[in-house]
PDB file of N, CA and C in Angstrom:
ATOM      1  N   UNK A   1      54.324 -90.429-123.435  1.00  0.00           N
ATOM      2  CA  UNK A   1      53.020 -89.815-123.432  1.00  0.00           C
ATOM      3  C   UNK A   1      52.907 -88.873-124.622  1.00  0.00           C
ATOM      4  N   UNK A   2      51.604 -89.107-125.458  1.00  0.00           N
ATOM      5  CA  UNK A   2      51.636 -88.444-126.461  1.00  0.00           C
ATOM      6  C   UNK A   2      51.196 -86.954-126.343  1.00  0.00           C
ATOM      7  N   UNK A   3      51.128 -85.927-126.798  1.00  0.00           N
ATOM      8  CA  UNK A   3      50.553 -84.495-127.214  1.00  0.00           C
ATOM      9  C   UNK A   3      49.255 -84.593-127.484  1.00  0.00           C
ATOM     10  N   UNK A   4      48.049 -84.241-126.754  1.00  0.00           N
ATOM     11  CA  UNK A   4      46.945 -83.968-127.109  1.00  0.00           C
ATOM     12  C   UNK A   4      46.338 -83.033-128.006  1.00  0.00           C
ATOM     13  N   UNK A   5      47.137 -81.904-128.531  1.00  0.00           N
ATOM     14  CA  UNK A   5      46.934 -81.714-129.869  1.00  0.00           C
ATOM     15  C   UNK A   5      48.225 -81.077-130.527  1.00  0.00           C
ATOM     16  N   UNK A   6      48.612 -81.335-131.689  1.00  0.00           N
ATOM     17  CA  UNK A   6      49.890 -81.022-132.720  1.00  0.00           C
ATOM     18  C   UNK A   6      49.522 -80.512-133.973  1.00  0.00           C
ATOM     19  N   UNK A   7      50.105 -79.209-134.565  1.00  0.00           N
ATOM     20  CA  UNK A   7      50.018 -79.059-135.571  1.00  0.00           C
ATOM     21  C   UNK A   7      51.353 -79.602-136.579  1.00  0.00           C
ATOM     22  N   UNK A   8      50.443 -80.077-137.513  1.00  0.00           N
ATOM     23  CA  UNK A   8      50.723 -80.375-139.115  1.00  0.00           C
ATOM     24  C   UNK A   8      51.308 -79.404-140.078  1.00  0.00           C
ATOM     25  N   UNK A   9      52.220 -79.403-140.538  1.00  0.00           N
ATOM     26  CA  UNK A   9      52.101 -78.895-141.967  1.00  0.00           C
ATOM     27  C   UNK A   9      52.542 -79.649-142.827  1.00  0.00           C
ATOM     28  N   UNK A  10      51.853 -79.179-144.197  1.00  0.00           N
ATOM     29  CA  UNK A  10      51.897 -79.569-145.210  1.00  0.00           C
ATOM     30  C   UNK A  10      53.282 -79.350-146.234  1.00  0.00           C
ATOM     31  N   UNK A  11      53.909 -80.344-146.026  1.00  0.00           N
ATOM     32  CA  UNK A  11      55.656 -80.246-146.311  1.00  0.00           C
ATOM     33  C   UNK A  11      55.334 -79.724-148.106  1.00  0.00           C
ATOM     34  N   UNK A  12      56.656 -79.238-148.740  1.00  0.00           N
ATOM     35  CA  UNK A  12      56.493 -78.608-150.190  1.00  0.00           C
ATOM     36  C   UNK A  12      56.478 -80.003-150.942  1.00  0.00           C
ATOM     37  N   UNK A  13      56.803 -81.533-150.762  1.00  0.00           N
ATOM     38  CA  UNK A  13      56.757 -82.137-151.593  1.00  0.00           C
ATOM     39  C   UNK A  13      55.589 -83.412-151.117  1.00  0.00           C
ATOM     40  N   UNK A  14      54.819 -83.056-150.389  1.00  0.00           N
ATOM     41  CA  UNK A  14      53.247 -83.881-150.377  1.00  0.00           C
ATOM     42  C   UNK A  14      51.757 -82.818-150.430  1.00  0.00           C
ATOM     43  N   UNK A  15      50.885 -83.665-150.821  1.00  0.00           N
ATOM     44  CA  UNK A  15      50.058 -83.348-150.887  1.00  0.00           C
ATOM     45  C   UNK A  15      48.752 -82.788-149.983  1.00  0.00           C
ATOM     46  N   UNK A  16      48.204 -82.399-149.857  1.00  0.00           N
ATOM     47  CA  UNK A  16      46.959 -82.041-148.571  1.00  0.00           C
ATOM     48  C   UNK A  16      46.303 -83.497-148.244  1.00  0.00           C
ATOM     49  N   UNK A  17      46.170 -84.175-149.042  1.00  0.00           N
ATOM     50  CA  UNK A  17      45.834 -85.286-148.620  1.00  0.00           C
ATOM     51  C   UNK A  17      46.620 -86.379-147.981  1.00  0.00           C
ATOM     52  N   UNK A  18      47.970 -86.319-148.628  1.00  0.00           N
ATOM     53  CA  UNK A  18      48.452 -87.207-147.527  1.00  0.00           C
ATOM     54  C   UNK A  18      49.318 -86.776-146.305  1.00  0.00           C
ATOM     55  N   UNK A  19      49.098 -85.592-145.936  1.00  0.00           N
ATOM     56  CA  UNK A  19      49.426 -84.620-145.113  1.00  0.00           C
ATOM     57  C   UNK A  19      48.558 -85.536-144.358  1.00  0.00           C
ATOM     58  N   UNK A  20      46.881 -85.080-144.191  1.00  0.00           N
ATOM     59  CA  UNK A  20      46.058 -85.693-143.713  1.00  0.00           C
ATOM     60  C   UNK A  20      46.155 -87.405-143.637  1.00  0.00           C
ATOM     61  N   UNK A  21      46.911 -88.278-144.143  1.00  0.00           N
ATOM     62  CA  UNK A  21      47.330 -89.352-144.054  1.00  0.00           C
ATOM     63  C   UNK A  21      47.383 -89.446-143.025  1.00  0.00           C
ATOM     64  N   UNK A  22      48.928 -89.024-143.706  1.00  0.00           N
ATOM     65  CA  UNK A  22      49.847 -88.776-142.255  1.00  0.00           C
ATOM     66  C   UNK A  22      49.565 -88.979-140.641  1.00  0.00           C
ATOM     67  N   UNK A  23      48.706 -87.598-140.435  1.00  0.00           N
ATOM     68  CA  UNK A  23      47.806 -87.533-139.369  1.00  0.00           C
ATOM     69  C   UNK A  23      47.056 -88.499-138.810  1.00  0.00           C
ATOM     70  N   UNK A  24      46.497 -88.946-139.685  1.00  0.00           N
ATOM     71  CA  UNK A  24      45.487 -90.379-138.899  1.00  0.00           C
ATOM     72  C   UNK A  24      46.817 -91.564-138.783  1.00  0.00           C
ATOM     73  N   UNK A  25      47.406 -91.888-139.596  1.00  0.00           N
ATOM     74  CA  UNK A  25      48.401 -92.741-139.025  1.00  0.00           C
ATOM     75  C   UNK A  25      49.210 -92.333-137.498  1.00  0.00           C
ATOM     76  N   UNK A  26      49.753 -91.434-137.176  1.00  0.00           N
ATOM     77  CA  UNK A  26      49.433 -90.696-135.922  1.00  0.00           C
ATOM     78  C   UNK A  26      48.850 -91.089-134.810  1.00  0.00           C
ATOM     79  N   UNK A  27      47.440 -91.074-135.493  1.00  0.00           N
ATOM     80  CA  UNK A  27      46.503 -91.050-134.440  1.00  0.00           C
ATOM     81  C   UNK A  27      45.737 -89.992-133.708  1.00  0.00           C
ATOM     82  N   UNK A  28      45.442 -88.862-135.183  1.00  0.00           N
ATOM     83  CA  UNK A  28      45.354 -87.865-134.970  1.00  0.00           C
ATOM     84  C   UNK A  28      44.150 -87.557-135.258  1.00  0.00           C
ATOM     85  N   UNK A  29      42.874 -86.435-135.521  1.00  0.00           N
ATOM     86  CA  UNK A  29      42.062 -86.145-135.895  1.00  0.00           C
ATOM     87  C   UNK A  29      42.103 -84.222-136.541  1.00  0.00           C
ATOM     88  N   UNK A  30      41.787 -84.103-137.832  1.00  0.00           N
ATOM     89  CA  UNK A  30      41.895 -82.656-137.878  1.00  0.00           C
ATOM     90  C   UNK A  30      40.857 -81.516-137.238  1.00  0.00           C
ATOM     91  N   UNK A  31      41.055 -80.735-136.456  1.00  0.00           N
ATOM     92  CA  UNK A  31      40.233 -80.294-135.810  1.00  0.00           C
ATOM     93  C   UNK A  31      40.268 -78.564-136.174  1.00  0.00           C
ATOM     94  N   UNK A  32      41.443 -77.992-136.763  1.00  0.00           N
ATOM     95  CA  UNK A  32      41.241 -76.574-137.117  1.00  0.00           C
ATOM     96  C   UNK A  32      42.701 -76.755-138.387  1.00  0.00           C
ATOM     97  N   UNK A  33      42.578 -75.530-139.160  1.00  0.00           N
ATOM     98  CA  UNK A  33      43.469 -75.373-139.935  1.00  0.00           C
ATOM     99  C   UNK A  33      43.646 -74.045-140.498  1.00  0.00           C
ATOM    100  N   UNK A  34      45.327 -73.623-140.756  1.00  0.00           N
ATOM    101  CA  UNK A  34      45.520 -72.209-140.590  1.00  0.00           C
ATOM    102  C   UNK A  34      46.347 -72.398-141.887  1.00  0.00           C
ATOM    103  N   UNK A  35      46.363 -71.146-142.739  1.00  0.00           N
ATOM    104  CA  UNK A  35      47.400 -70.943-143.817  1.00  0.00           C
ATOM    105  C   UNK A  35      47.794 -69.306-143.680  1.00  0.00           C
ATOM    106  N   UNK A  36      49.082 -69.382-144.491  1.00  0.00           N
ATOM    107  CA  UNK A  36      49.923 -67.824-144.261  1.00  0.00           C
ATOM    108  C   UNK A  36      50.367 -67.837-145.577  1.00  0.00           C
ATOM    109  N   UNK A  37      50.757 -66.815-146.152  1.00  0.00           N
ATOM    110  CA  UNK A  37      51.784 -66.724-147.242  1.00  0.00           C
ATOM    111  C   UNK A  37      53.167 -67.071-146.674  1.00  0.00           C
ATOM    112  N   UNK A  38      53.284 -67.277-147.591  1.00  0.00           N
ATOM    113  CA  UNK A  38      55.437 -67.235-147.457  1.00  0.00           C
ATOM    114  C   UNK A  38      55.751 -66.420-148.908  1.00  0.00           C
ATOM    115  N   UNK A  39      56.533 -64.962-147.741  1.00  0.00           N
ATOM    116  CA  UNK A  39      57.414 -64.155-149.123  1.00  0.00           C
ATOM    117  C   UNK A  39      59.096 -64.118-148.602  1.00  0.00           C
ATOM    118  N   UNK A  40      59.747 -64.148-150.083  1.00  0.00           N
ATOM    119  CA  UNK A  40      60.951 -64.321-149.911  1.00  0.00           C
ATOM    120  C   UNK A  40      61.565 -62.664-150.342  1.00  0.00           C
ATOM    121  N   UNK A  41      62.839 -62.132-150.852  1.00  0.00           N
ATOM    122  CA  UNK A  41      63.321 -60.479-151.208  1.00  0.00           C
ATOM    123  C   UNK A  41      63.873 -61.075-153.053  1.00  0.00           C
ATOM    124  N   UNK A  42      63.215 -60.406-153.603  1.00  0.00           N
ATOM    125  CA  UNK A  42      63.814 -60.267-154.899  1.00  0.00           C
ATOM    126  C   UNK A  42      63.903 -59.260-154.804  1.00  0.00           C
ATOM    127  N   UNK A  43      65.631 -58.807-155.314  1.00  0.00           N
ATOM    128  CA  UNK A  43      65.573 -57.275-155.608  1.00  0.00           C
ATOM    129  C   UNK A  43      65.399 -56.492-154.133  1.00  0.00           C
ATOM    130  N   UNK A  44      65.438 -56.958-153.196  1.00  0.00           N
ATOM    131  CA  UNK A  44      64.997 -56.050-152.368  1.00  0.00           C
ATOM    132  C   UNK A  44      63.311 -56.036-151.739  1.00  0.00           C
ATOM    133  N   UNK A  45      62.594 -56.692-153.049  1.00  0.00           N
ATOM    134  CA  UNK A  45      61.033 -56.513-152.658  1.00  0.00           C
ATOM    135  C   UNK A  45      60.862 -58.089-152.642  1.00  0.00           C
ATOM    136  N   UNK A  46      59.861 -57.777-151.376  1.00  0.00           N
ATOM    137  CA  UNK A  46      59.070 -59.372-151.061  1.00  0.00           C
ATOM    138  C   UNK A  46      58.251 -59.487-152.253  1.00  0.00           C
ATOM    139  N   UNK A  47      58.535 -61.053-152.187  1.00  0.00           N
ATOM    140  CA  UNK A  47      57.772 -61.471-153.781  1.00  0.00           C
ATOM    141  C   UNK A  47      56.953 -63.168-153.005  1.00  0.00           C
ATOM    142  N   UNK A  48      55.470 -62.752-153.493  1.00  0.00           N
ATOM    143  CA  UNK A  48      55.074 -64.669-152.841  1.00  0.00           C
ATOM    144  C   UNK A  48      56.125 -65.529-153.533  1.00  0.00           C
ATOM    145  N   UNK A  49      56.286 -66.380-152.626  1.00  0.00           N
ATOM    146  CA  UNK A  49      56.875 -67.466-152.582  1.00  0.00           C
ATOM    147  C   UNK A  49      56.172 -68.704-152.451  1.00  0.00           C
ATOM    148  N   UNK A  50      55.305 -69.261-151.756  1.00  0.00           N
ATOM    149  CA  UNK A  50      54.054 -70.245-151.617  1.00  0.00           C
ATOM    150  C   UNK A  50      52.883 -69.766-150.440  1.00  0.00           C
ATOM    151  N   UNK A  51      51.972 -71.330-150.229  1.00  0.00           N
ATOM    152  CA  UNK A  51      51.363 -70.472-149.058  1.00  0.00           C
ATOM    153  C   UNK A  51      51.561 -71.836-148.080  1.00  0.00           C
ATOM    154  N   UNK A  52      51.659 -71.624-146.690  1.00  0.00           N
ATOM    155  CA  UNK A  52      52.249 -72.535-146.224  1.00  0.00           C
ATOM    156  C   UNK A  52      50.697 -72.823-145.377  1.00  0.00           C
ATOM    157  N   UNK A  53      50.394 -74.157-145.273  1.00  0.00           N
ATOM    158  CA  UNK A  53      49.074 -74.556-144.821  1.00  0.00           C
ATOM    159  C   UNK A  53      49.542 -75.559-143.536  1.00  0.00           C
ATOM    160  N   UNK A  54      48.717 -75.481-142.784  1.00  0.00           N
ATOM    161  CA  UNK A  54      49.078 -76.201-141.428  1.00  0.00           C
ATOM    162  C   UNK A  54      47.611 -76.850-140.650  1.00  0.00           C
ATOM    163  N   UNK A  55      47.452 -78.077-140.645  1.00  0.00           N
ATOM    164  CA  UNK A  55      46.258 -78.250-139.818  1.00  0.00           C
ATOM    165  C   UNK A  55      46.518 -78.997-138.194  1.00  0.00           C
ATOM    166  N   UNK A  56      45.533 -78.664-137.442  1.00  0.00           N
ATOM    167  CA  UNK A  56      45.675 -78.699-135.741  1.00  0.00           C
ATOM    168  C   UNK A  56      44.783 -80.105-136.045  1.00  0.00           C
ATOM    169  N   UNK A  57      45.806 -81.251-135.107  1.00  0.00           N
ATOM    170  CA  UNK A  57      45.239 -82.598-135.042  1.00  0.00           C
ATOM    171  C   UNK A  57      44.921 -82.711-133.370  1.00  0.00           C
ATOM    172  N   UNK A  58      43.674 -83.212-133.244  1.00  0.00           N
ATOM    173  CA  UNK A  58      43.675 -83.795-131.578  1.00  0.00           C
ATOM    174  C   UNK A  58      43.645 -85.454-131.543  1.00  0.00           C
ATOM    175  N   UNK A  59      44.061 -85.822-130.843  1.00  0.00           N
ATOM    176  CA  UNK A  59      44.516 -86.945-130.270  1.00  0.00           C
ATOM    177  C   UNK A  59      43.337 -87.570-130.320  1.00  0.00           C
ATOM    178  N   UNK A  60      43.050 -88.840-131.043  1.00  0.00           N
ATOM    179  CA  UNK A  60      41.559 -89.653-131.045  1.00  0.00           C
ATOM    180  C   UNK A  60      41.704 -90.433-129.822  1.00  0.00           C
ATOM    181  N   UNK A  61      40.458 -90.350-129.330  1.00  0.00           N
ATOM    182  CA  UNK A  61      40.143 -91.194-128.190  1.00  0.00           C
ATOM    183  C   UNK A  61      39.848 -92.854-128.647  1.00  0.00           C
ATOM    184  N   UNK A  62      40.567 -94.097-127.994  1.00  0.00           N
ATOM    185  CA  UNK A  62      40.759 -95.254-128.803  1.00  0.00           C
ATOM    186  C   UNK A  62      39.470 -96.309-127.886  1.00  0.00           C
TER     187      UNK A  62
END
């Protein structure tokens, strides 16, 4: 039994679009989407590092 809704993220070596591929191969639909920074310590001080993007898929009705 599948998950009626799962979040996605967008791995460091694909794109937003085939992130979203992805998803519909699945069998998914995008329905919300959230991003955060990511900081890592240089020196002691947080420095950005990327921004990590994630979208919420619901389960398509077939």
């Amino acid at each position: 039994m599948s998950k009626k809704q799962v979040w996605y993220e967008v791995q460091e070596d694909e794109t937003i679009e085939q992130c979203l591929e992805r998803m519909e191969r699945d069998g998914y639909s995008v329905c919300g989407r959230k991003e955060e920074p990511v900081f890592h310590l240089v020196d002691g001080q947080p420095t950005y590092l990327r921004q990590k993007i994630q979208f919420k898929g619901m389960l398509r009705k077939e």
